[in-house]
C-alpha atoms as a PDB file:
ATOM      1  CA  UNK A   1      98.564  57.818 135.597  1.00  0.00           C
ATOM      2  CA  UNK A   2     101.500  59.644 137.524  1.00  0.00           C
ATOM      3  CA  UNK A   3     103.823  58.248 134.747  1.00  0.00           C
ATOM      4  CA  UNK A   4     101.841  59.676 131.953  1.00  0.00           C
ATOM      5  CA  UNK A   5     101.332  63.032 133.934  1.00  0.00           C
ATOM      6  CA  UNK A   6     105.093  63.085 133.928  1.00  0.00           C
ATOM      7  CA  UNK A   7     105.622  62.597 130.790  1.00  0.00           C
ATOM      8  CA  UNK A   8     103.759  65.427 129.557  1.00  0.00           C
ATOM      9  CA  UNK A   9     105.580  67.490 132.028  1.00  0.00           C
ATOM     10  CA  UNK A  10     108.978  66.512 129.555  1.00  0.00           C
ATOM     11  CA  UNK A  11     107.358  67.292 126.985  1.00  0.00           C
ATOM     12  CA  UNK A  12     105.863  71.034 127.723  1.00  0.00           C
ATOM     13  CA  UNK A  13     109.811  72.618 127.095  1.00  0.00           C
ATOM     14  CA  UNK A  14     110.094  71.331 124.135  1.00  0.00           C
ATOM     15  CA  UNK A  15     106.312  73.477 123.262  1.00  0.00           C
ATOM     16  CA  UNK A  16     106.373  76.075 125.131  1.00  0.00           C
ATOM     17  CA  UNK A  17     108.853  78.506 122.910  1.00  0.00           C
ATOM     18  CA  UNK A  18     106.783  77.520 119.850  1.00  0.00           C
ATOM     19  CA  UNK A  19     104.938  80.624 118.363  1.00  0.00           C
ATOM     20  CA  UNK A  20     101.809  79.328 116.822  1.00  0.00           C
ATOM     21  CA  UNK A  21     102.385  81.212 114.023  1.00  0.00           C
ATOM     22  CA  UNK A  22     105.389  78.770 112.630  1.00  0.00           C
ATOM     23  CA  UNK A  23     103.084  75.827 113.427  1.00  0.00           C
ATOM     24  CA  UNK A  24     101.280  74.345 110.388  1.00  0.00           C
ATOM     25  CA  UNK A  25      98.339  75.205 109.888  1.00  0.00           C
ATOM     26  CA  UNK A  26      95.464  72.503 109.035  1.00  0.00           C
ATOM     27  CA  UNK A  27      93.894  71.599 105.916  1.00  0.00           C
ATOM     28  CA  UNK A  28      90.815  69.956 105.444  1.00  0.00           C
ATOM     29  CA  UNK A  29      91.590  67.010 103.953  1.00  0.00           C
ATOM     30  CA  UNK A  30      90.834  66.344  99.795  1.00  0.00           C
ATOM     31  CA  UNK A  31      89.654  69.277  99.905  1.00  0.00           C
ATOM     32  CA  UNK A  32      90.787  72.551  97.200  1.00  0.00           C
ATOM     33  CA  UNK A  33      90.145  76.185  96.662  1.00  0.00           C
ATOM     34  CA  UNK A  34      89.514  77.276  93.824  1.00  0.00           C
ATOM     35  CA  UNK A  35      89.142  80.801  92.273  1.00  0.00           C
ATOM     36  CA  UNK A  36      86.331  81.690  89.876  1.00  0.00           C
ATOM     37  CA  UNK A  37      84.886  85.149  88.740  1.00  0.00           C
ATOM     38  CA  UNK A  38      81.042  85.889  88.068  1.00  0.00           C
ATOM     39  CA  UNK A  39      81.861  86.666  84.649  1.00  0.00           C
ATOM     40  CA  UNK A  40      78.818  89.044  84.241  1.00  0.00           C
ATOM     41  CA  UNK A  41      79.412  91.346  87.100  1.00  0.00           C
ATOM     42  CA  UNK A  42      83.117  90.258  87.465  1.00  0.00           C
ATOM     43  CA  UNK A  43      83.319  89.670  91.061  1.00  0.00           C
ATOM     44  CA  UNK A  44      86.031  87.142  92.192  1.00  0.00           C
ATOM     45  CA  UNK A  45      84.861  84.340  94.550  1.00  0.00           C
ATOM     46  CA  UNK A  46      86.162  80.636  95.600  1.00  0.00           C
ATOM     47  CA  UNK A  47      85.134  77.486  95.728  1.00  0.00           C
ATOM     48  CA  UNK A  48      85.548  75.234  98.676  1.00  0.00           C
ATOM     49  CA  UNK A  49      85.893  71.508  96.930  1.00  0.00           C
ATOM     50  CA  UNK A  50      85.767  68.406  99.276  1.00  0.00           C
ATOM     51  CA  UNK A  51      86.338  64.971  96.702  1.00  0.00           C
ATOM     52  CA  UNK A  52      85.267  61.787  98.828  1.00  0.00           C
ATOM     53  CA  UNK A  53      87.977  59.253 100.279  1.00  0.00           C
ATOM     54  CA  UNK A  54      88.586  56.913  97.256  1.00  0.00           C
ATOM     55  CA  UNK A  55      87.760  59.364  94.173  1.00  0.00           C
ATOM     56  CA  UNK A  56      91.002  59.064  92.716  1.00  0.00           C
ATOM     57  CA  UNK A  57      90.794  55.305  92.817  1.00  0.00           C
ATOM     58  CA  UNK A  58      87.741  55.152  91.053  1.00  0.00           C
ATOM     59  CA  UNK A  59      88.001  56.556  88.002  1.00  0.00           C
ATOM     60  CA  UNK A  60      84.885  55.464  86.503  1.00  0.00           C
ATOM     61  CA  UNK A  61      82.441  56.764  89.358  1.00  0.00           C
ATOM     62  CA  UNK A  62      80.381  59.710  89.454  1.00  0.00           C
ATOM     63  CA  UNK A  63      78.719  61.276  92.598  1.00  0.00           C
ATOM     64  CA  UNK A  64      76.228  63.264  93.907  1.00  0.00           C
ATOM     65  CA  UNK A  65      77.101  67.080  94.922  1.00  0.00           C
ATOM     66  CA  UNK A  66      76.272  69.194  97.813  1.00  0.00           C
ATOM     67  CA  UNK A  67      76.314  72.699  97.052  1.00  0.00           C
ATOM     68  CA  UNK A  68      76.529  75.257 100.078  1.00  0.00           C
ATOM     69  CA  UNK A  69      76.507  79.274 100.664  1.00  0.00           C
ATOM     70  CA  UNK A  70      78.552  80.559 103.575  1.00  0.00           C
ATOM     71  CA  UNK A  71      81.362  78.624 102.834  1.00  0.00           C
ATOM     72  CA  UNK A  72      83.816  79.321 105.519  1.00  0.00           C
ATOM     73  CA  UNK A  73      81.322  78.869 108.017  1.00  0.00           C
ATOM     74  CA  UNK A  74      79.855  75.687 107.017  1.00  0.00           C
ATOM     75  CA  UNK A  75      81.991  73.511 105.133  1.00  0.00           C
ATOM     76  CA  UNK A  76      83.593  72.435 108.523  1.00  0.00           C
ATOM     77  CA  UNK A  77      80.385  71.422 109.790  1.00  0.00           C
ATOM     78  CA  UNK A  78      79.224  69.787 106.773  1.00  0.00           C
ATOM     79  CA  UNK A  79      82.492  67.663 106.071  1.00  0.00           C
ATOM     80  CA  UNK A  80      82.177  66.015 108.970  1.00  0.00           C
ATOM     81  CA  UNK A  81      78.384  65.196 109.125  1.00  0.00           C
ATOM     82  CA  UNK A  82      79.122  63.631 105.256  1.00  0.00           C
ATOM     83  CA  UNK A  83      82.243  61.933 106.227  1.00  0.00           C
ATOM     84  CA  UNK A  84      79.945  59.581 108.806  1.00  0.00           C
ATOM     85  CA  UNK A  85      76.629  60.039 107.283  1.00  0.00           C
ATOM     86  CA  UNK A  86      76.956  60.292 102.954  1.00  0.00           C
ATOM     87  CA  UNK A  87      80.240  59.711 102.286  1.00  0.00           C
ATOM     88  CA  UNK A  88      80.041  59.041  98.480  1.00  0.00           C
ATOM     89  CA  UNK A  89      79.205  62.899  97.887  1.00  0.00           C
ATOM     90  CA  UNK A  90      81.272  65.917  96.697  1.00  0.00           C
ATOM     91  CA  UNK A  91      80.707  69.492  98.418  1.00  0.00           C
ATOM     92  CA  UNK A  92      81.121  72.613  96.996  1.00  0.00           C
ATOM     93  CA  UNK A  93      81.262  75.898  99.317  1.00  0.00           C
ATOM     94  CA  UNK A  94      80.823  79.103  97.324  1.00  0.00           C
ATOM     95  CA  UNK A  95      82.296  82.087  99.241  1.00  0.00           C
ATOM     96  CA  UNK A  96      81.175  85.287  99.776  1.00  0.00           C
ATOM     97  CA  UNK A  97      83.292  87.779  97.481  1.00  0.00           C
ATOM     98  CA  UNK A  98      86.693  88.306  97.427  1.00  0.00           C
ATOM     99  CA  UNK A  99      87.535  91.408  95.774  1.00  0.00           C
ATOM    100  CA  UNK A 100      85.758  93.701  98.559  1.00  0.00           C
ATOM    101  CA  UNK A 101      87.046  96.783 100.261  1.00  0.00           C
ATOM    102  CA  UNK A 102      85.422  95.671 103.219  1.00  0.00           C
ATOM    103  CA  UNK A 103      86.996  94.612 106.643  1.00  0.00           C
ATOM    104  CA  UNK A 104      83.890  92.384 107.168  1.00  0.00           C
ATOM    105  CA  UNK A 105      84.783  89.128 104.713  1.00  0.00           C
ATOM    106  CA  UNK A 106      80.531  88.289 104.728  1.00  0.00           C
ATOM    107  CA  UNK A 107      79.277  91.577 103.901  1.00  0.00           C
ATOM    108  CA  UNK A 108      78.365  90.539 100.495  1.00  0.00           C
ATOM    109  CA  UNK A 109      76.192  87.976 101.744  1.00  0.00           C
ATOM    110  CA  UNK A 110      73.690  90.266 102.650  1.00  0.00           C
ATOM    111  CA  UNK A 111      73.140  91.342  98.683  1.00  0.00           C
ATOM    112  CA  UNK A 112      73.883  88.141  97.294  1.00  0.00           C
ATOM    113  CA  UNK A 113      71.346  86.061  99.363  1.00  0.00           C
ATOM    114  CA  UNK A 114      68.428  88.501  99.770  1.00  0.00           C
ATOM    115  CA  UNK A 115      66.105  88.711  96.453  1.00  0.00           C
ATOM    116  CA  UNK A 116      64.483  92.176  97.443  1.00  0.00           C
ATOM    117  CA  UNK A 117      66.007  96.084  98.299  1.00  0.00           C
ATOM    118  CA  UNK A 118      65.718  96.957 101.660  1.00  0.00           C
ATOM    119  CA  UNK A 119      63.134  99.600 102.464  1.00  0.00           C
ATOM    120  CA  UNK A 120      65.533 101.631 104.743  1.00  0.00           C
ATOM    121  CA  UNK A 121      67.643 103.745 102.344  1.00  0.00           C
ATOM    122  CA  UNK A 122      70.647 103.912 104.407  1.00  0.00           C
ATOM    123  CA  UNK A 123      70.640  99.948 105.236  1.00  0.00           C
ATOM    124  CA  UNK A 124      70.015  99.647 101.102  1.00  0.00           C
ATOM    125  CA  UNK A 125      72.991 101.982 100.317  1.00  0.00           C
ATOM    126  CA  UNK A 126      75.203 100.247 103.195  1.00  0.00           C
ATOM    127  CA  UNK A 127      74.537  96.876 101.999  1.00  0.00           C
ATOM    128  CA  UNK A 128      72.678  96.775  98.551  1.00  0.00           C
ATOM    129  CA  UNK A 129      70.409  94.076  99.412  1.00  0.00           C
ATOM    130  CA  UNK A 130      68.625  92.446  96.571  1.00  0.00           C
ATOM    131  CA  UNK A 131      70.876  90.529  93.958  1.00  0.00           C
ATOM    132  CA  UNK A 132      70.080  87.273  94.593  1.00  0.00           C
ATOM    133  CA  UNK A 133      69.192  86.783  90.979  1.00  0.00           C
ATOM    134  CA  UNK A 134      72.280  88.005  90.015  1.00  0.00           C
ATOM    135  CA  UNK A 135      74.179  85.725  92.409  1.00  0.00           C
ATOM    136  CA  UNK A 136      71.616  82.794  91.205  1.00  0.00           C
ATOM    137  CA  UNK A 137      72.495  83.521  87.447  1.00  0.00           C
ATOM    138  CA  UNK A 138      76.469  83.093  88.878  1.00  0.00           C
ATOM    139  CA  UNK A 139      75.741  79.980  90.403  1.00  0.00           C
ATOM    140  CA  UNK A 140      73.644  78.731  87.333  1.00  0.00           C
ATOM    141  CA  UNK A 141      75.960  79.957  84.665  1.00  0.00           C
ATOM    142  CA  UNK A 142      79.700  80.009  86.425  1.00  0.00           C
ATOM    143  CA  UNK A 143      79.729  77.764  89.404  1.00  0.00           C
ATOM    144  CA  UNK A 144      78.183  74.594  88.341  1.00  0.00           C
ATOM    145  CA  UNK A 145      79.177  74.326  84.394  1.00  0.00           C
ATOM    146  CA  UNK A 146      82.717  74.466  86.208  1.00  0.00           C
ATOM    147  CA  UNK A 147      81.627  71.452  88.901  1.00  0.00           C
ATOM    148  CA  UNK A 148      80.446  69.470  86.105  1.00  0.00           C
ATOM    149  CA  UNK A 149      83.231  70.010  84.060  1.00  0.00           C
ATOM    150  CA  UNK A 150      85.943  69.309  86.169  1.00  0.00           C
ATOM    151  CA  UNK A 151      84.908  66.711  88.568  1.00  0.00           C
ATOM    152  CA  UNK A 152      83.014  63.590  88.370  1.00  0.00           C
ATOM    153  CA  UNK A 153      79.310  64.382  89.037  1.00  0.00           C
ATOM    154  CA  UNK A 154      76.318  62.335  88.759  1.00  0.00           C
ATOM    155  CA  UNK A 155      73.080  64.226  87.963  1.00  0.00           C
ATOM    156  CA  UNK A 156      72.137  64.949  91.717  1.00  0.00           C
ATOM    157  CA  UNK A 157      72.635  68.004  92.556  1.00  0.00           C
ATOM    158  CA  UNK A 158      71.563  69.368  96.489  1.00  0.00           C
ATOM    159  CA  UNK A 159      71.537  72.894  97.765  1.00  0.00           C
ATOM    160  CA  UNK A 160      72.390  73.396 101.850  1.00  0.00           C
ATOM    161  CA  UNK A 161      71.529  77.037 103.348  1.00  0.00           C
ATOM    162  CA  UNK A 162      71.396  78.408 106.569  1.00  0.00           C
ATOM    163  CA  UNK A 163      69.297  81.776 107.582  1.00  0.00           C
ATOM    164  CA  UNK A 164      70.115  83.924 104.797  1.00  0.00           C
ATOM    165  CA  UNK A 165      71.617  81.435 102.692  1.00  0.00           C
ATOM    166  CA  UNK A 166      67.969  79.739 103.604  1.00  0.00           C
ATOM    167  CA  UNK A 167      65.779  82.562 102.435  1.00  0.00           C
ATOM    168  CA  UNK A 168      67.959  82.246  99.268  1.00  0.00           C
ATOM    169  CA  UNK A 169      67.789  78.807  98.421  1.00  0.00           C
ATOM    170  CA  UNK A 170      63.932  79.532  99.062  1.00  0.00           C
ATOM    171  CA  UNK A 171      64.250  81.752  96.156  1.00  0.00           C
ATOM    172  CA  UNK A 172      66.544  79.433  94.118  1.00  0.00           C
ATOM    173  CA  UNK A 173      64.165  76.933  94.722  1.00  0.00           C
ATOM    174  CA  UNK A 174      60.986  78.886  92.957  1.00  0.00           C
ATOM    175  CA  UNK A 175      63.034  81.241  90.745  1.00  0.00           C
ATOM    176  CA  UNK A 176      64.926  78.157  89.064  1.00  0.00           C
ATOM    177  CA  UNK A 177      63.287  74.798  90.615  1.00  0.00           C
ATOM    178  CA  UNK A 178      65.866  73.201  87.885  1.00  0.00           C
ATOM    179  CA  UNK A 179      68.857  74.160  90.039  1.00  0.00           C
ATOM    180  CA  UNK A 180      69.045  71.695  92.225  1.00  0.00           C
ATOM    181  CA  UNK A 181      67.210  68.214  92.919  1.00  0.00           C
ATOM    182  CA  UNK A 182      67.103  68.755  96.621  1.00  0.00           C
ATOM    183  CA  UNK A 183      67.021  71.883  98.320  1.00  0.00           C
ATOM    184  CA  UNK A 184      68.290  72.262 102.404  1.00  0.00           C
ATOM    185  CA  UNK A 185      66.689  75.609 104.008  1.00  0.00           C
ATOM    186  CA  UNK A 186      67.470  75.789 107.671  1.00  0.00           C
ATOM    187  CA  UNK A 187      66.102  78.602 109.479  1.00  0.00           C
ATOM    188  CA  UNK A 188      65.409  80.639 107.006  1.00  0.00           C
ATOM    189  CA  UNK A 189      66.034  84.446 107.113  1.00  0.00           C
ATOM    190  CA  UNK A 190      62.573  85.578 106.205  1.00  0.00           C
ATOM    191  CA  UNK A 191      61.261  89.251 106.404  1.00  0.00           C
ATOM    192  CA  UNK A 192      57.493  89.778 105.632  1.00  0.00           C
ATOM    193  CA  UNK A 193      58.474  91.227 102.202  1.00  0.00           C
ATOM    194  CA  UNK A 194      60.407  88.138 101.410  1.00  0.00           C
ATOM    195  CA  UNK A 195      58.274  85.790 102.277  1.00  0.00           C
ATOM    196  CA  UNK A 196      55.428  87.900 100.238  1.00  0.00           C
ATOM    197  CA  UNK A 197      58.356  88.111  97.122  1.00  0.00           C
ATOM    198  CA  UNK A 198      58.634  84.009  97.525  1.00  0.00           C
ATOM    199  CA  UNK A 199      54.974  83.489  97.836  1.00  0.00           C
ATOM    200  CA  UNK A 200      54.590  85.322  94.452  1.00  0.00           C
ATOM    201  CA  UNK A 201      57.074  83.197  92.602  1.00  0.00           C
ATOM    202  CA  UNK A 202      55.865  79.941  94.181  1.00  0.00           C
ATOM    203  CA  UNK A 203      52.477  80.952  92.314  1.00  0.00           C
ATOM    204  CA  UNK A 204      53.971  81.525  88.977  1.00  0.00           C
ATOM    205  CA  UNK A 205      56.819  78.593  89.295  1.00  0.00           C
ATOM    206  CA  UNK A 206      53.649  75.864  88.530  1.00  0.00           C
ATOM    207  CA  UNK A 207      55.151  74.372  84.880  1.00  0.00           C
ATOM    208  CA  UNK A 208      59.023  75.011  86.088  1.00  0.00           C
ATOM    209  CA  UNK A 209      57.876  72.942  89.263  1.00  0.00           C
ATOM    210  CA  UNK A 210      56.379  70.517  87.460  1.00  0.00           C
ATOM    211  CA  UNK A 211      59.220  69.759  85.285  1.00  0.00           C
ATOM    212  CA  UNK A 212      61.931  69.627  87.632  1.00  0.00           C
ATOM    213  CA  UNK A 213      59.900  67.912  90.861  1.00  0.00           C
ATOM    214  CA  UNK A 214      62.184  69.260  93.687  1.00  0.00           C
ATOM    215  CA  UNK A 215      62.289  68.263  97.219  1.00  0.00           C
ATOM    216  CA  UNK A 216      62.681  70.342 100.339  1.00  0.00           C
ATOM    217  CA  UNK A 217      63.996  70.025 103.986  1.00  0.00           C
ATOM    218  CA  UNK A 218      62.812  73.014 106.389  1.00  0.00           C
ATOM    219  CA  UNK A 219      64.155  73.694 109.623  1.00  0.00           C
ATOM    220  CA  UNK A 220      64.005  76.123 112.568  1.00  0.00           C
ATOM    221  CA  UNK A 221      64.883  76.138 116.490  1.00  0.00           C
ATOM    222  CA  UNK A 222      62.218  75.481 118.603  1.00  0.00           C
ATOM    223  CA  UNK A 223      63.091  79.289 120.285  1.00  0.00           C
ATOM    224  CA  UNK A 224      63.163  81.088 117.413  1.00  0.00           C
ATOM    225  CA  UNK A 225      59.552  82.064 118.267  1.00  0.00           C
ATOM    226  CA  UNK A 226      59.821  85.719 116.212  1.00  0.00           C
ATOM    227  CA  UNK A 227      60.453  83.497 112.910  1.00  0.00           C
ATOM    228  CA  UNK A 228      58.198  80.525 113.749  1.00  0.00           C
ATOM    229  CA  UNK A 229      54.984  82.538 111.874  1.00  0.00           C
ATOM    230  CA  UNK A 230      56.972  83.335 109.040  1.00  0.00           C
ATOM    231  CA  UNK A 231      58.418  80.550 108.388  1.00  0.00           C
ATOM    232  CA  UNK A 232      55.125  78.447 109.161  1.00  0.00           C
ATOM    233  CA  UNK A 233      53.860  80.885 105.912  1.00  0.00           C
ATOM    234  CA  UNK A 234      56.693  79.851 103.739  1.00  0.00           C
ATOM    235  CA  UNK A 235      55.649  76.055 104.392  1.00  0.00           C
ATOM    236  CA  UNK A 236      52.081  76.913 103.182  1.00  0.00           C
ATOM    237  CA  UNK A 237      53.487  78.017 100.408  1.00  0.00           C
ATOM    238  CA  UNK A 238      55.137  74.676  99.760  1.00  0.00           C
ATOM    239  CA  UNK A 239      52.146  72.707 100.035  1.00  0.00           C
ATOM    240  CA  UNK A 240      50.580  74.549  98.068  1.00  0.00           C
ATOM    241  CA  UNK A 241      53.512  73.709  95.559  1.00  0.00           C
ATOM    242  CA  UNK A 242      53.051  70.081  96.198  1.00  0.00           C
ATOM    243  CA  UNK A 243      50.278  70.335  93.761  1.00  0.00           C
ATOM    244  CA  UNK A 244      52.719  70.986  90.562  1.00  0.00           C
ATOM    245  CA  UNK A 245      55.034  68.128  91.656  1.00  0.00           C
ATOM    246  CA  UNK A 246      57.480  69.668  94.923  1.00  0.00           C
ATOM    247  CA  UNK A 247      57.958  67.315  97.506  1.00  0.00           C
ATOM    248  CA  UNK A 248      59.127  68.447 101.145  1.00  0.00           C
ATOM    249  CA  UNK A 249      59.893  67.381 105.042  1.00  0.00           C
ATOM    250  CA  UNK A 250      57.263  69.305 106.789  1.00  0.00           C
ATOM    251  CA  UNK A 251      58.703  71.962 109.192  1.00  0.00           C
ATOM    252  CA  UNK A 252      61.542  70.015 110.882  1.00  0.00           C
ATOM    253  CA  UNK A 253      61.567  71.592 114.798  1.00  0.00           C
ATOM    254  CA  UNK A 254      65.136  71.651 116.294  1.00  0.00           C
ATOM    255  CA  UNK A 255      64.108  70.898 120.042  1.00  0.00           C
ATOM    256  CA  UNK A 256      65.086  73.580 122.986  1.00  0.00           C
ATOM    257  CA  UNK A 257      67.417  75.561 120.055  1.00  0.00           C
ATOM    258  CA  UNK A 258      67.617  78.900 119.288  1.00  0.00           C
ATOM    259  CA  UNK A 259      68.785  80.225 115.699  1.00  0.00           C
ATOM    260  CA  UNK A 260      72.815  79.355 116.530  1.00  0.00           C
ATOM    261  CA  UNK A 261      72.355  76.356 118.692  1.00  0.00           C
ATOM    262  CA  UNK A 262      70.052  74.713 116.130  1.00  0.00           C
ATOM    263  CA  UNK A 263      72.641  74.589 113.310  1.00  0.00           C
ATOM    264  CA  UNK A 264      74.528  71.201 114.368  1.00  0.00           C
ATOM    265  CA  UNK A 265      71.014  68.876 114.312  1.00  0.00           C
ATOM    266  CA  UNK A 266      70.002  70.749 111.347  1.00  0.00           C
ATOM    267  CA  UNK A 267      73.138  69.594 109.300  1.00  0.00           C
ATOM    268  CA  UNK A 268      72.532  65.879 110.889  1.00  0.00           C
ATOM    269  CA  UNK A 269      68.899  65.925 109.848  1.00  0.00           C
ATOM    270  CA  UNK A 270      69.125  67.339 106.355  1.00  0.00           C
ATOM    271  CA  UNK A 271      71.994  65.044 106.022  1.00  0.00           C
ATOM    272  CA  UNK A 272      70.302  61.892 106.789  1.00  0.00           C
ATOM    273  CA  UNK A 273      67.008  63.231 104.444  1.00  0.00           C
ATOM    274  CA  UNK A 274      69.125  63.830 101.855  1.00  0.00           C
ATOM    275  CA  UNK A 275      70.754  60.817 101.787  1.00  0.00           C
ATOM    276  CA  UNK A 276      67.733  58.906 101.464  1.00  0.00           C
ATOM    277  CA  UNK A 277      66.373  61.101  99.109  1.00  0.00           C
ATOM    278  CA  UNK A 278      69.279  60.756  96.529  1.00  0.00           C
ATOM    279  CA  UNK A 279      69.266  56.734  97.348  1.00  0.00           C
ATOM    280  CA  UNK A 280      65.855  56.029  96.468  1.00  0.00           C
END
C-alpha cells in the first residue's frame, strides 16, 4: 500500500497546475442534442437523445422510447438505471426553453408543466403558469413526429416525470391517453386545483381511455406527508379510470424518503415496471 501511496504522490505535480477549465469535459455516451422549435409558439428547446449500445449495428431493430421532462436533471439518473435495468430502449429528454431572458434555465417549467393559472396574480404574471396544453400540443406535434422520424422506434412509447413534470404527465395522461403507452408520475406536484382540473378530465377521458388502454406507475416518499392526501385523490381517480381500460401500480411508497431523497428508488422502480410492462 505504501508503494501505491507513493505513487500518487508522483503523480499530484504533474495535476496540480491543471485548471479544470482546459480539462475535457464529459459526455454522456451515444448520446446527442438536438435543437427543435415549438413551431406554434416558436420557442427553441433541445432534445437530450441516448441510442442504446449496439444501435448502429443493428440496422434492422426498432426500440422502445422513454420520453422525460426536466432533462438536465434527469437524464443522468435515468441513463444509468436503463443501462443495467432496460437496455434495449432510447431516451429522449426535452428541455426546458432555451430562448429565455431568464438567469434561472427551469423557469419555464413552471408554465409548461402546470395545466391551470395560478390564483395569485403576481406568482401568475412572474411565472405564467398554465400552458401545459400548449407544451402537450409541442410534444404531440414537434417532439415525437421528429423521434419517429429520425430514429428507429418501435410503437412503445413511455413518459417519466418527476413533481411537476408528474402533475403534467397526469394531465398528458387524461388530456391525450394516446400519448404514450406507459406513463411514470413520481411525486407528483399536485395543488387542490390541479388535482380538481385532473379529476375533471379523467371523467370526460372515458372513450380516449378506452381506446388507447394506458398504464400508470405512481410514486411518493413516505415523508412527504403534506402531498400524501392529494396524491391518494389522484389514485382514486385512476381507479376509477380502470373502468374504461387504464391500468396502474397502486401508490408505490418510497420508504423513510422525503420528496428529493425519493427520486433514486423511484427511477429503479418505474424502471423495472416498465420494463415488464413493455415485455409482456
Amino acid at each position: 500500500m505504501k508503494y501505491v501511496t507513493a505513487a500518487l504522490l508522483l503523480m499530484l505535480p504533474a495535476f496540480a497546475g491543471v485548471n479544470a477549465s482546459e480539462l475535457e469535459p464529459f459526455a454522456m455516451p451515444r448520446t446527442e442534442v438536438v435543437p427543435i422549435s415549438d413551431k406554434a409558439t416558436d420557442r427553441q428547446y433541445a432534445l437530450y437523445v441516448k441510442l442504446p449500445e449496439n444501435y448502429l449495428e443493428n440496422p434492422e431493430k426498432q426500440y422502445p422510447v422513454i420520453y422525460t421532462t426536466d432533462a438536465k436533471w434527469h437524464m443522468d439518473m435515468l441513463s444509468g438505471t436503463t443501462e443495467y435495468l432496460m437496455p434495449e430502449v432510447i431516451l429522449v429528454g426535452v428541455s426546458w426553453q432555451l430562448d429565455l431572458d431568464d438567469d434561472r434555465e427551469f423557469v419555464s417549467r413552471f408554465r409548461d408543466y402546470t395545466p391551470v393559472a395560478s390564483t395569485n396574480a403576481e406568482r401568475q404574471a412572474q411565472y405564467q403558469f398554465g400552458q401545459a396544453a400548449e407544451h402537450l400540443s409541442f410534444i404531440r406535434n414537434d417532439v415525437i413526429p421528429f423521434v419517429e422520424q429520425n430514429y428507429r422506434v418501435n410503437d412503445q412509447r413511455a413518459y417519466l416525470g418527476y413533481s411537476l413534470g408528474g402533475a403534467f404527465g397526469a394531465y398528458a395522461l387524461f388530456a391525450a391517453p394516446n400519448t404514450f403507452n406507459h406513463y411514470i408520475l413520481g411525486s407528483p406536484a399536485f395543488n387542490e386545483i390541479s388535482l380538481a382540473f385532473t379529476s375533471t378530465l379523467g371523467q370526460q377521458a372515458k372513450p380516449n381511455l378506452e381506446a388507447a388502454e394506458p398504464s400508470v406507475f405512481v410514486s411518493i416518499g413516505e415523508l412527504e406527508t403534506s402531498e400524501m392526501e392529494l396524491t391518494n385523490g389522484f389514485l382514486t381517480v385512476l381507479e376509477r379510470a380502470r373502468r374504461s381500460g387504464l391500468t396502474h401500480s397502486g401508490l408505490q411508497v418510497i420508504e423513510n424518503s422525503d420528496h428529493g431523497s425519493a427520486v433514486p428508488e423511484t427511477f429503479v422502480r418505474a424502471i423495472k415496471w416498465l420494463s415488464q410492462q413493455t415485455s409482456d
